[in-house]
N, C-alpha and C. Protein backbone atom coordinates (compact mmCIF):
# COMPACT_ATOMS: atom_id res chain seq x y z
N UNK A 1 13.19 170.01 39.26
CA UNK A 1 12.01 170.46 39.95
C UNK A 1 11.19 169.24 40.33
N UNK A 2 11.25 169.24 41.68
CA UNK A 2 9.78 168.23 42.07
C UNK A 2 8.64 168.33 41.73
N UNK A 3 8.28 167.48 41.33
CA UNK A 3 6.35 167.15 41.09
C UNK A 3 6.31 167.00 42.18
N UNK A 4 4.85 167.87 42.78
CA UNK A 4 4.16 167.80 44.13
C UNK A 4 2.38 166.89 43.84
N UNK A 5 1.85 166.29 43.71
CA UNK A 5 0.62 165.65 43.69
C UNK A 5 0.12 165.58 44.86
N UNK A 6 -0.77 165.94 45.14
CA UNK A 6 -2.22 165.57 45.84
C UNK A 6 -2.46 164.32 45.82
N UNK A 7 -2.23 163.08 46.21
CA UNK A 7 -3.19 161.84 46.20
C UNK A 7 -4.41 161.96 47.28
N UNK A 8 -5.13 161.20 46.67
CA UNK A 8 -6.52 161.51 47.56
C UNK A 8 -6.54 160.77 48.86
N UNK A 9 -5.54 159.28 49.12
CA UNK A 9 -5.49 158.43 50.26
C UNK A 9 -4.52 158.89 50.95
N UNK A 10 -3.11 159.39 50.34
CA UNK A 10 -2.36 159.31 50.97
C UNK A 10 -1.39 160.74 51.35
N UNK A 11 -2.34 161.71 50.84
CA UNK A 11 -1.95 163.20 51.58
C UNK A 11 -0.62 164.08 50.04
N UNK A 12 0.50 164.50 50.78
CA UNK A 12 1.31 164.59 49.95
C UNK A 12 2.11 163.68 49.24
N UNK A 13 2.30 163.80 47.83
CA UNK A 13 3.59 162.76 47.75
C UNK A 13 4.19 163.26 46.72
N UNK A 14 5.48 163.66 47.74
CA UNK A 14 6.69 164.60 46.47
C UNK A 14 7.46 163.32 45.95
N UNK A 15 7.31 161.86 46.17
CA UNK A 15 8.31 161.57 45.09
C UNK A 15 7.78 161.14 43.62
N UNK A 16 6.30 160.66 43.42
CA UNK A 16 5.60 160.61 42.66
C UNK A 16 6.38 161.76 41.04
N UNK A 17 6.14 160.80 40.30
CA UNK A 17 6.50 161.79 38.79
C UNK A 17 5.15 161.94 38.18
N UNK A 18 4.08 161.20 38.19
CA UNK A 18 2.68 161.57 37.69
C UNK A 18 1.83 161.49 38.28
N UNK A 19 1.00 162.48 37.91
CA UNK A 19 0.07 162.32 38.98
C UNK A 19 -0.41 161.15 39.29
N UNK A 20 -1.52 161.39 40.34
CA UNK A 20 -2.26 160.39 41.25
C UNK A 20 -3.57 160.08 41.06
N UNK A 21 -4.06 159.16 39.92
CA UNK A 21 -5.67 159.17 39.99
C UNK A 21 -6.19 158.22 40.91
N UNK A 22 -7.35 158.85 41.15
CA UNK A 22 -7.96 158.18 42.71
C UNK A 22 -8.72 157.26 41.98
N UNK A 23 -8.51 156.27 42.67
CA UNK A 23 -9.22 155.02 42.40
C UNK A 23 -10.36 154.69 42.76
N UNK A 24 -11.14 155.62 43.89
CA UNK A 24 -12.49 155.61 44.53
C UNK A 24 -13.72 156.70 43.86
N UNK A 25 -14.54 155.71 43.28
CA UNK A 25 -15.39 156.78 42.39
C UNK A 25 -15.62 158.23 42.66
N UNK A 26 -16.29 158.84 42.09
CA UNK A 26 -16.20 160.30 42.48
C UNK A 26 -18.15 160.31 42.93
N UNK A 27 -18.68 161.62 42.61
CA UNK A 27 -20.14 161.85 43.31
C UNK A 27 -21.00 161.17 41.86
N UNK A 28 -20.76 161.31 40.53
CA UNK A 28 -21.22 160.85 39.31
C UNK A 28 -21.01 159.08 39.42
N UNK A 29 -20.16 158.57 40.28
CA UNK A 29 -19.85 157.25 39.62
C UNK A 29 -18.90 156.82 39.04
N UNK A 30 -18.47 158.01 38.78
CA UNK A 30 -16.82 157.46 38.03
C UNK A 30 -15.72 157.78 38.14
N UNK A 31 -14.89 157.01 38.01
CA UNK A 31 -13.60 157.51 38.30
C UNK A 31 -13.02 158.87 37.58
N UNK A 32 -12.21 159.83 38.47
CA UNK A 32 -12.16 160.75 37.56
C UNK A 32 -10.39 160.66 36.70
N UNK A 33 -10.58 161.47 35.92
CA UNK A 33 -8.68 160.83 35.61
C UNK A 33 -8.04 161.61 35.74
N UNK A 34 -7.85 162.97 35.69
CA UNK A 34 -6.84 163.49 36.13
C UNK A 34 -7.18 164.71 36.97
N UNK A 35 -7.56 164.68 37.87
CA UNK A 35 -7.65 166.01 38.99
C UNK A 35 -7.17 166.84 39.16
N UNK A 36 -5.52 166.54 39.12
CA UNK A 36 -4.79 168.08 38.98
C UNK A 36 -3.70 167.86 38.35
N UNK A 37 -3.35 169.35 38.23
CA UNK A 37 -2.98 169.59 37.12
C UNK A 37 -1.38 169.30 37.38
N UNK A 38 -0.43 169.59 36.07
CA UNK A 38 0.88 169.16 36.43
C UNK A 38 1.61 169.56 37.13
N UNK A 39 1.33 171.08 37.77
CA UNK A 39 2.03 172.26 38.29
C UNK A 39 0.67 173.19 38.57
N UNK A 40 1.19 173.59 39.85
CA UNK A 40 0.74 174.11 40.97
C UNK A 40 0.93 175.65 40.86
N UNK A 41 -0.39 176.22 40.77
CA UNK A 41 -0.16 178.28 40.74
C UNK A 41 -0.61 178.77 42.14
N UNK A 42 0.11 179.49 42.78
CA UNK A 42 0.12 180.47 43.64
C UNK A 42 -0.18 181.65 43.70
N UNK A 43 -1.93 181.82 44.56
CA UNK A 43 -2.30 183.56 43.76
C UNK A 43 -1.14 184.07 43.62
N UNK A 44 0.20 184.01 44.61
CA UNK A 44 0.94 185.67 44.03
C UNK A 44 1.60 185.15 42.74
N UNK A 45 1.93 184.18 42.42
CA UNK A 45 2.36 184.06 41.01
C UNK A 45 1.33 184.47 39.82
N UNK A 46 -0.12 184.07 40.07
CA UNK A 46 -1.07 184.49 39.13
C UNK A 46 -0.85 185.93 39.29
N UNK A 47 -1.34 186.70 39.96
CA UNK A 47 -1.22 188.22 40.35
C UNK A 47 -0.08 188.93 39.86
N UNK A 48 1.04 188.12 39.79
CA UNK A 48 2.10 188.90 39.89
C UNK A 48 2.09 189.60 38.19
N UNK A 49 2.42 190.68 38.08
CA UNK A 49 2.54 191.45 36.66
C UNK A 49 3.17 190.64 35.52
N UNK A 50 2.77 190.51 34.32
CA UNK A 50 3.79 190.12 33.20
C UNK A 50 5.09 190.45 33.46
N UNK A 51 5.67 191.80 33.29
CA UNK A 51 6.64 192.52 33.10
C UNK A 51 7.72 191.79 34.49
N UNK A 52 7.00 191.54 35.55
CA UNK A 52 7.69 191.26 36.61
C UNK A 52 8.50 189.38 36.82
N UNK A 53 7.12 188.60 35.60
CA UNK A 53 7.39 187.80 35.58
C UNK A 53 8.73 187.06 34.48
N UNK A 54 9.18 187.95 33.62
CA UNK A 54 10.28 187.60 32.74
C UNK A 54 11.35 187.58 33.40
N UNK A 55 11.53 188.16 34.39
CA UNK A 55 12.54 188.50 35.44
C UNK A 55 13.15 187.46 36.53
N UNK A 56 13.69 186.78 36.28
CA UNK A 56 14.47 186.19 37.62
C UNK A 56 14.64 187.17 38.82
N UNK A 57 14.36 186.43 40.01
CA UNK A 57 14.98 186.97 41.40
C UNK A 57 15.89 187.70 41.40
N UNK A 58 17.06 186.93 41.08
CA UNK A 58 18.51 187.94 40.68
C UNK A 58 18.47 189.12 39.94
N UNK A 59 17.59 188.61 38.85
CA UNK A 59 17.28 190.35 37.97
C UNK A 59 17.40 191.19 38.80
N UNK A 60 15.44 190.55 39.23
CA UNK A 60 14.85 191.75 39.97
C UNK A 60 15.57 192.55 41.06
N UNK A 61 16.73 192.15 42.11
CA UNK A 61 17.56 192.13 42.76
C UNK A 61 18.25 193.62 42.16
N UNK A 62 19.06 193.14 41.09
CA UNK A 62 19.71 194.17 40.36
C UNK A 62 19.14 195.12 39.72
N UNK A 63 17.99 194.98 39.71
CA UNK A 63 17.19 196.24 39.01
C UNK A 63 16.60 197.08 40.20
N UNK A 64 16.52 196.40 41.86
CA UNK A 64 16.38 197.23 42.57
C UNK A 64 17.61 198.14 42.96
N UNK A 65 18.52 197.50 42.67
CA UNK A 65 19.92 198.19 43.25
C UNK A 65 20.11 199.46 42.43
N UNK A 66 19.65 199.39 40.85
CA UNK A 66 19.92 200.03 40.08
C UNK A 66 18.96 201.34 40.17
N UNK A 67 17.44 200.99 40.50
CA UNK A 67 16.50 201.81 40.90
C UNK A 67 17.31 202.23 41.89
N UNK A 68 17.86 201.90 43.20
CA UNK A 68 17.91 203.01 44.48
C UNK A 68 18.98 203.83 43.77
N UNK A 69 19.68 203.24 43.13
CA UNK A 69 21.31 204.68 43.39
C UNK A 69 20.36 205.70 42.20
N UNK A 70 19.63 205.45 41.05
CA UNK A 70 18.92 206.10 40.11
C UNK A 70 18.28 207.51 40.91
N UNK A 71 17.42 206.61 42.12
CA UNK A 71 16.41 207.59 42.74
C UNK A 71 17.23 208.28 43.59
N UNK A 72 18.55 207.79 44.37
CA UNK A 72 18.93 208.38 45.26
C UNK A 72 19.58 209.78 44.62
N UNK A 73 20.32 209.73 43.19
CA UNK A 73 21.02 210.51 42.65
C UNK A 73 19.74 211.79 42.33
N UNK A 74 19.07 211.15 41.75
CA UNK A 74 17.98 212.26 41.26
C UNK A 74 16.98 212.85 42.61
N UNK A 75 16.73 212.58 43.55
CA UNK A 75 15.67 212.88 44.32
C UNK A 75 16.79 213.94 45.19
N UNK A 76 17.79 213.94 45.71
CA UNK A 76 19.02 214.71 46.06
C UNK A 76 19.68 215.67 45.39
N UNK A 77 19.41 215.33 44.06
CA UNK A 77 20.78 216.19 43.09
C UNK A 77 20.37 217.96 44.16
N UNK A 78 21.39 217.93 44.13
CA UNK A 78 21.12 219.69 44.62
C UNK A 78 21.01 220.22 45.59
N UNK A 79 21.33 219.30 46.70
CA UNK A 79 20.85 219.10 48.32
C UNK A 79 22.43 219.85 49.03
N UNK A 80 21.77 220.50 49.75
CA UNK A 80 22.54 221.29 50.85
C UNK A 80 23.10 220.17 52.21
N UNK A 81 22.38 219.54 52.49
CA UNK A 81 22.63 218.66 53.32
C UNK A 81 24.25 217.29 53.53
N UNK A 82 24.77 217.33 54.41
CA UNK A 82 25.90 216.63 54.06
C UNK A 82 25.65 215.02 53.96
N UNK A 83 24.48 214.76 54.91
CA UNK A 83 24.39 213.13 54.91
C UNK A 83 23.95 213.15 53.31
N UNK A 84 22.74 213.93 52.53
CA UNK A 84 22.51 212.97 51.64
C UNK A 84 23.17 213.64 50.19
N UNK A 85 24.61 214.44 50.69
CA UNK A 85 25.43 214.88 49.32
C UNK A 85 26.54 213.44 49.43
N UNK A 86 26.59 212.82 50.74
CA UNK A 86 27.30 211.68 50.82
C UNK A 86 26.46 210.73 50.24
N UNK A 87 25.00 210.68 50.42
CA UNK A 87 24.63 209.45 49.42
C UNK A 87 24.81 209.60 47.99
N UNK A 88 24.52 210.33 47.49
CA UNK A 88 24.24 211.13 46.34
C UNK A 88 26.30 210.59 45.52
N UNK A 89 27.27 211.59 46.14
CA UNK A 89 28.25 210.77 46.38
C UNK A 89 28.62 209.38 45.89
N UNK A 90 28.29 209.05 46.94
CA UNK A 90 28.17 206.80 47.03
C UNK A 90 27.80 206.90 45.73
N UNK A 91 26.77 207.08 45.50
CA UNK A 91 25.72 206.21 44.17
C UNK A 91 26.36 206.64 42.81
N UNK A 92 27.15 208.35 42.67
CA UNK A 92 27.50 208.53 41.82
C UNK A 92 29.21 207.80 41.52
N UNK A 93 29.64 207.47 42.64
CA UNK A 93 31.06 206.62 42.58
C UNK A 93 30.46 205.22 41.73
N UNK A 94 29.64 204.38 42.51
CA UNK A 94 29.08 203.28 42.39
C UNK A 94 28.95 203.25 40.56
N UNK A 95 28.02 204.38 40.08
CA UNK A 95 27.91 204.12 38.52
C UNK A 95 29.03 204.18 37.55
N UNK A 96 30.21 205.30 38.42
CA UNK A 96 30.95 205.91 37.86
C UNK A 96 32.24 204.39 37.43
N UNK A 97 32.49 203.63 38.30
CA UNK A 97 33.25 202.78 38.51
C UNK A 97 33.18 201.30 37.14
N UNK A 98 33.94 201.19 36.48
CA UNK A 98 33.79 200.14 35.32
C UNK A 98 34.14 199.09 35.71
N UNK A 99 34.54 198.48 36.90
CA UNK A 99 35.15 197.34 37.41
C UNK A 99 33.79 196.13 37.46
N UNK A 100 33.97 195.31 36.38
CA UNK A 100 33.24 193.80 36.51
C UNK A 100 33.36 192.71 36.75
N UNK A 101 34.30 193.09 37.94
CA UNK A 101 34.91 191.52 39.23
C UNK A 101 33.74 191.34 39.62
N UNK A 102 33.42 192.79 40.46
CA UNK A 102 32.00 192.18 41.46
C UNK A 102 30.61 192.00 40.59
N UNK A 103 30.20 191.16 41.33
CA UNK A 103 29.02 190.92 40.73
C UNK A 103 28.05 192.01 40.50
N UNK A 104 28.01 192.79 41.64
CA UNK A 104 26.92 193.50 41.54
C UNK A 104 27.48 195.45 41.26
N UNK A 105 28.32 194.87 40.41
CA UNK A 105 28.74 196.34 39.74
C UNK A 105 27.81 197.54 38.78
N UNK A 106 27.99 198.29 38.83
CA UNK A 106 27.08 198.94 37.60
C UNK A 106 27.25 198.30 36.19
N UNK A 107 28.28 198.01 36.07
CA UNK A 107 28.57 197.58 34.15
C UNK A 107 27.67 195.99 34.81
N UNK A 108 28.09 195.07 35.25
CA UNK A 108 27.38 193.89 35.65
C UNK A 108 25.53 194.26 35.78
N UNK A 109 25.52 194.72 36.86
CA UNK A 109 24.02 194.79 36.58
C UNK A 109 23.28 195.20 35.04
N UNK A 110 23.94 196.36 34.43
CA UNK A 110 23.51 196.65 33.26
C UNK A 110 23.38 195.58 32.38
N UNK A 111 24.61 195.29 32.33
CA UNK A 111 25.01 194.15 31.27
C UNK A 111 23.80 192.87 31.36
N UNK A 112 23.65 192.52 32.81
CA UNK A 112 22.43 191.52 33.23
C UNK A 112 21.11 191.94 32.60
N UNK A 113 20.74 192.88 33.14
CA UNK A 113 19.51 193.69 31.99
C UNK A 113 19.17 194.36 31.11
N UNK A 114 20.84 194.20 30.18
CA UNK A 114 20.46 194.51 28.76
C UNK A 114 20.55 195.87 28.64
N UNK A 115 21.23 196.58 29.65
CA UNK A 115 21.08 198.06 29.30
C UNK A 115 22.34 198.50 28.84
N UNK A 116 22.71 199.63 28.47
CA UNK A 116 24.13 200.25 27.80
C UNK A 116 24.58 201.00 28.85
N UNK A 117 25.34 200.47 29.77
CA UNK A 117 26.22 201.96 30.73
C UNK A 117 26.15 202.37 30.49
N UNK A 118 26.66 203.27 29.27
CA UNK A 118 27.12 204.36 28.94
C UNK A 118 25.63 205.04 28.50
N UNK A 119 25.03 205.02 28.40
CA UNK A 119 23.61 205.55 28.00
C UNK A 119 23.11 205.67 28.75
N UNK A 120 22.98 205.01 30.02
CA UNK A 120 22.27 204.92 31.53
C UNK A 120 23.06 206.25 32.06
N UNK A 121 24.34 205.86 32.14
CA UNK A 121 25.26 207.51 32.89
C UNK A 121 25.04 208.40 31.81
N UNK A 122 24.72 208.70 30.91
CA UNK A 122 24.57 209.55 30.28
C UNK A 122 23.22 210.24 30.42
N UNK A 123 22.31 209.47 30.47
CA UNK A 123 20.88 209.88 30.77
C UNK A 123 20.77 210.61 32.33
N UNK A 124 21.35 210.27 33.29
CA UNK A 124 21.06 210.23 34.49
C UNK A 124 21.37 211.59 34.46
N UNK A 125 23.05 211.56 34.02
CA UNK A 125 23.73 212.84 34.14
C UNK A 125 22.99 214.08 33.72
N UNK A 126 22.51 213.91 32.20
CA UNK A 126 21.30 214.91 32.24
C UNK A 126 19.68 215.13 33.06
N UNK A 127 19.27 214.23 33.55
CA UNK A 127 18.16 214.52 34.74
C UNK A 127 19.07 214.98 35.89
N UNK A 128 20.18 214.88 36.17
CA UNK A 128 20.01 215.18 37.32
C UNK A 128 20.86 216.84 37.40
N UNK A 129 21.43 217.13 36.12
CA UNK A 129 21.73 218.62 35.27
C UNK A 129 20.70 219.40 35.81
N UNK A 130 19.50 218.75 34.92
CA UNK A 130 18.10 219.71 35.00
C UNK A 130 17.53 219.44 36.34
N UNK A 131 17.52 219.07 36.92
CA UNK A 131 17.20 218.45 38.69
C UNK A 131 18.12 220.14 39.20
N UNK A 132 19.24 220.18 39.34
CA UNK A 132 20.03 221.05 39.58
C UNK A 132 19.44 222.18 39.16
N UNK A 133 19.60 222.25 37.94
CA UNK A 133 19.42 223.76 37.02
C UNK A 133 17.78 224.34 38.08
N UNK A 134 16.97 223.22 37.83
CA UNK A 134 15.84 223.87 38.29
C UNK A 134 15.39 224.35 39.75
N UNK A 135 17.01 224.42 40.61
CA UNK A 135 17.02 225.40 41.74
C UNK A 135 16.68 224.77 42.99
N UNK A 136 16.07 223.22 42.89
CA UNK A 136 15.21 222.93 43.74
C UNK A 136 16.21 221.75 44.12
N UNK A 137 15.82 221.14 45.51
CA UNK A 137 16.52 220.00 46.66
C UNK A 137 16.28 219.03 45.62
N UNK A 138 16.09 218.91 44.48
CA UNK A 138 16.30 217.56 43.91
C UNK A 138 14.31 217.13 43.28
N UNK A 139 14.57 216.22 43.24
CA UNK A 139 13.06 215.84 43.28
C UNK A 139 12.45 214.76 43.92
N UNK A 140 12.01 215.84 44.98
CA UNK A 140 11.80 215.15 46.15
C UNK A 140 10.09 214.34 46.35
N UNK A 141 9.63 214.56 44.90
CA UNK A 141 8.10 213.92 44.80
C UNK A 141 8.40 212.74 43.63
N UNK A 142 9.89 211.92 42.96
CA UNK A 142 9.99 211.35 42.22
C UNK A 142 8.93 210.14 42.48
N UNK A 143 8.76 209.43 41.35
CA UNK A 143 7.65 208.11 41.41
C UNK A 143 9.02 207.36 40.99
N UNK A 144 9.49 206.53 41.41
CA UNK A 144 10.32 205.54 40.86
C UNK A 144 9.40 204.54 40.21
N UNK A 145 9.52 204.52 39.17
CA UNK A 145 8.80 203.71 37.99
C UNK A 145 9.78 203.27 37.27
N UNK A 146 9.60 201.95 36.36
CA UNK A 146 10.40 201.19 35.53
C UNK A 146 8.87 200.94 34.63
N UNK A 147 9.71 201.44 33.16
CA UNK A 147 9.12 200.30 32.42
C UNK A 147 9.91 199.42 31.36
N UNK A 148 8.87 198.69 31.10
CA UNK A 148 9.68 197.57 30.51
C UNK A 148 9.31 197.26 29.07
N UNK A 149 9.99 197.66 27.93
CA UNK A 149 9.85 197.55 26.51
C UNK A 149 10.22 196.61 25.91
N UNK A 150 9.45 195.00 25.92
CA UNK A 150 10.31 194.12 25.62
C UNK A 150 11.36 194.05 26.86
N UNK A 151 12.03 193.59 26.56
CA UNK A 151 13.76 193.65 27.40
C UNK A 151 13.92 194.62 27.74
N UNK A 152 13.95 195.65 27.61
CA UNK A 152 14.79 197.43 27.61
C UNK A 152 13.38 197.52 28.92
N UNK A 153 14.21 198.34 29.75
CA UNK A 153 14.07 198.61 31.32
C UNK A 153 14.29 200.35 30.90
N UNK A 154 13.87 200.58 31.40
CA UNK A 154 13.56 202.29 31.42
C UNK A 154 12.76 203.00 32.86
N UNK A 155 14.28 203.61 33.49
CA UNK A 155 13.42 204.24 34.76
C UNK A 155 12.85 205.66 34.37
N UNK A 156 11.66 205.86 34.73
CA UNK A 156 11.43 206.88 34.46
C UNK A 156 10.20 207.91 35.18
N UNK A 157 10.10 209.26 35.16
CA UNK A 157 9.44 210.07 35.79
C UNK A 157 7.44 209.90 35.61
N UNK A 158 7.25 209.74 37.13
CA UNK A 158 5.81 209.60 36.83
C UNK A 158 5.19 210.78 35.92
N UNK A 159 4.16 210.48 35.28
CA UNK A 159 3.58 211.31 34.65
C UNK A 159 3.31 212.31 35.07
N UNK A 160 2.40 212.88 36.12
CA UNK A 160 2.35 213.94 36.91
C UNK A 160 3.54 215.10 36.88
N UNK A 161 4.60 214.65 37.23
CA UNK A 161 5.63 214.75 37.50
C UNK A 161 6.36 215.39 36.40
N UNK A 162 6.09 214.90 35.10
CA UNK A 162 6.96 214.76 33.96
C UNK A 162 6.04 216.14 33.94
N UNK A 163 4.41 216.69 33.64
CA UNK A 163 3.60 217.20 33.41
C UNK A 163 4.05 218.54 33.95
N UNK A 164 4.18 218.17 35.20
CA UNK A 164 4.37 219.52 36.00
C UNK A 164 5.87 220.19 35.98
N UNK A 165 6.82 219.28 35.59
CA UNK A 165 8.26 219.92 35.07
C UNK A 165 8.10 220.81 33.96
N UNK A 166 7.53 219.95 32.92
CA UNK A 166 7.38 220.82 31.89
C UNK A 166 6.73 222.07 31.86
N UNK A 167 5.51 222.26 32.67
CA UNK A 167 4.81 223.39 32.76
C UNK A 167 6.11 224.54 33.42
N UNK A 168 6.63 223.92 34.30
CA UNK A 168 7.45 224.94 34.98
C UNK A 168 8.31 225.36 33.55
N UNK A 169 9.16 224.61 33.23
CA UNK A 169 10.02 224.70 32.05
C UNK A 169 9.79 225.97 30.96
N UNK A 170 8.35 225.66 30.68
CA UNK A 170 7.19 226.70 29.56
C UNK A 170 7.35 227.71 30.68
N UNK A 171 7.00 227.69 31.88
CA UNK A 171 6.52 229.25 32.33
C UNK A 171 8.04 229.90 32.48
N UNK A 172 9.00 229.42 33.05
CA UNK A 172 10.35 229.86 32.74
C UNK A 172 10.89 230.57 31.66
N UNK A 173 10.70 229.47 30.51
CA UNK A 173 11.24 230.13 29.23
C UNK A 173 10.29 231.87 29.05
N UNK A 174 8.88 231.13 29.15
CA UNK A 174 8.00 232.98 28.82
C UNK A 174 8.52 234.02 29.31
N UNK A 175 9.06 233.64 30.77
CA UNK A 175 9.48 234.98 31.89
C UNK A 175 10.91 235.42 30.81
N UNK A 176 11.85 234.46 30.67
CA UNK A 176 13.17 234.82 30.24
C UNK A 176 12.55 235.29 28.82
N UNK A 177 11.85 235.48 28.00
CA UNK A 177 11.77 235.57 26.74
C UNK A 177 10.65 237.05 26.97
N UNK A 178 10.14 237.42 28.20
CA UNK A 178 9.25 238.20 28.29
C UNK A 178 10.64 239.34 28.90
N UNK A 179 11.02 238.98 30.01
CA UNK A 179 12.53 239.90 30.33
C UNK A 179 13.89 240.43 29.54
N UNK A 180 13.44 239.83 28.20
CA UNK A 180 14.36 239.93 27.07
C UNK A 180 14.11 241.19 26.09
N UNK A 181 12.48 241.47 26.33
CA UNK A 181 11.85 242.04 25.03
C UNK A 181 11.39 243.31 25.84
């Protein structure tokens, strides 16, 4: 990594290894000694989230790939439509597949962020069960959210969302348990 310095005479100078103290007094009289600092922050680096910052590019890369086929499977499950039973399709081949030639495989990406295939297809498989079961085009108001526990990546249903499944869930069971008796 290059050191970038500011000198005060002479503009940029990337070949410099330490900084540059200016030799021309300052507004007090004195020379100052070190002006800046060793490394250089960029609001979006300040701004940018903790969680986002443990993450390499490449991660993040693979954790979007992993988010779309996630959302595509679940926001579809249940869809009448042929274009997006073909995505739906794609994404479920894509997880389904154990091959870790390519880089950007399901076992590879997992493996990159620490997750368990087999727990990821296992989880999905049941949201997208109950996605089904519950009659409806899928869920078509999903929040694609990740969080991040430590290391462990967890996609999961906005709150709202989670809130209002369940209510349905409760008023379901009453009807079947009220139609029983």
């Amino acid at each position: 990594m290059t050191n970038i310095v500011l000198d005060s005479l002479q503009g940029w100078d990337e070949q410099a290894t330490n900084p540059v103290r200016p030799q021309s007094p300052n507004v007090s009289g004195q020379v100052s000694a070190n002006f800046i600092t060793h490394e250089l922050l960029l609001p979006s680096q300040y701004f940018t989230p903790a969680s986002e910052r443990l993450l390499s590019p490449e991660q993040r890369l693979m954790l979007a790939i992993l988010e779309d086929a996630v959302y595509t499977v679940l926001k579809y499950a249940g869809t009448r439509n042929r274009r997006t039973q073909r995505l739906v399709r794609d994404a479920e081949r894509w997880m389904a597949l154990s091959d870790r030639s390519w880089l950007f495989s399901f076992e590879n990406i997992c493996a990159v962020l620490g997750l368990e295939a087999e727990a990821v297809r296992a989880r999905l498989r049941r949201l997208q069960l109950r996605a089904e079961r519950l009659g409806s085009t899928g869920l078509a108001k999903l929040a694609n959210q990740h969080r991040v526990v430590g290391r462990q990546h967890r996609v999961v249903l906005a709150p709202s969302i989670r809130r209002r499944l369940r209510a349905q869930e409760k008023a379901r069971a009453a009807r079947q348990q009220r139609s029983k008796s």
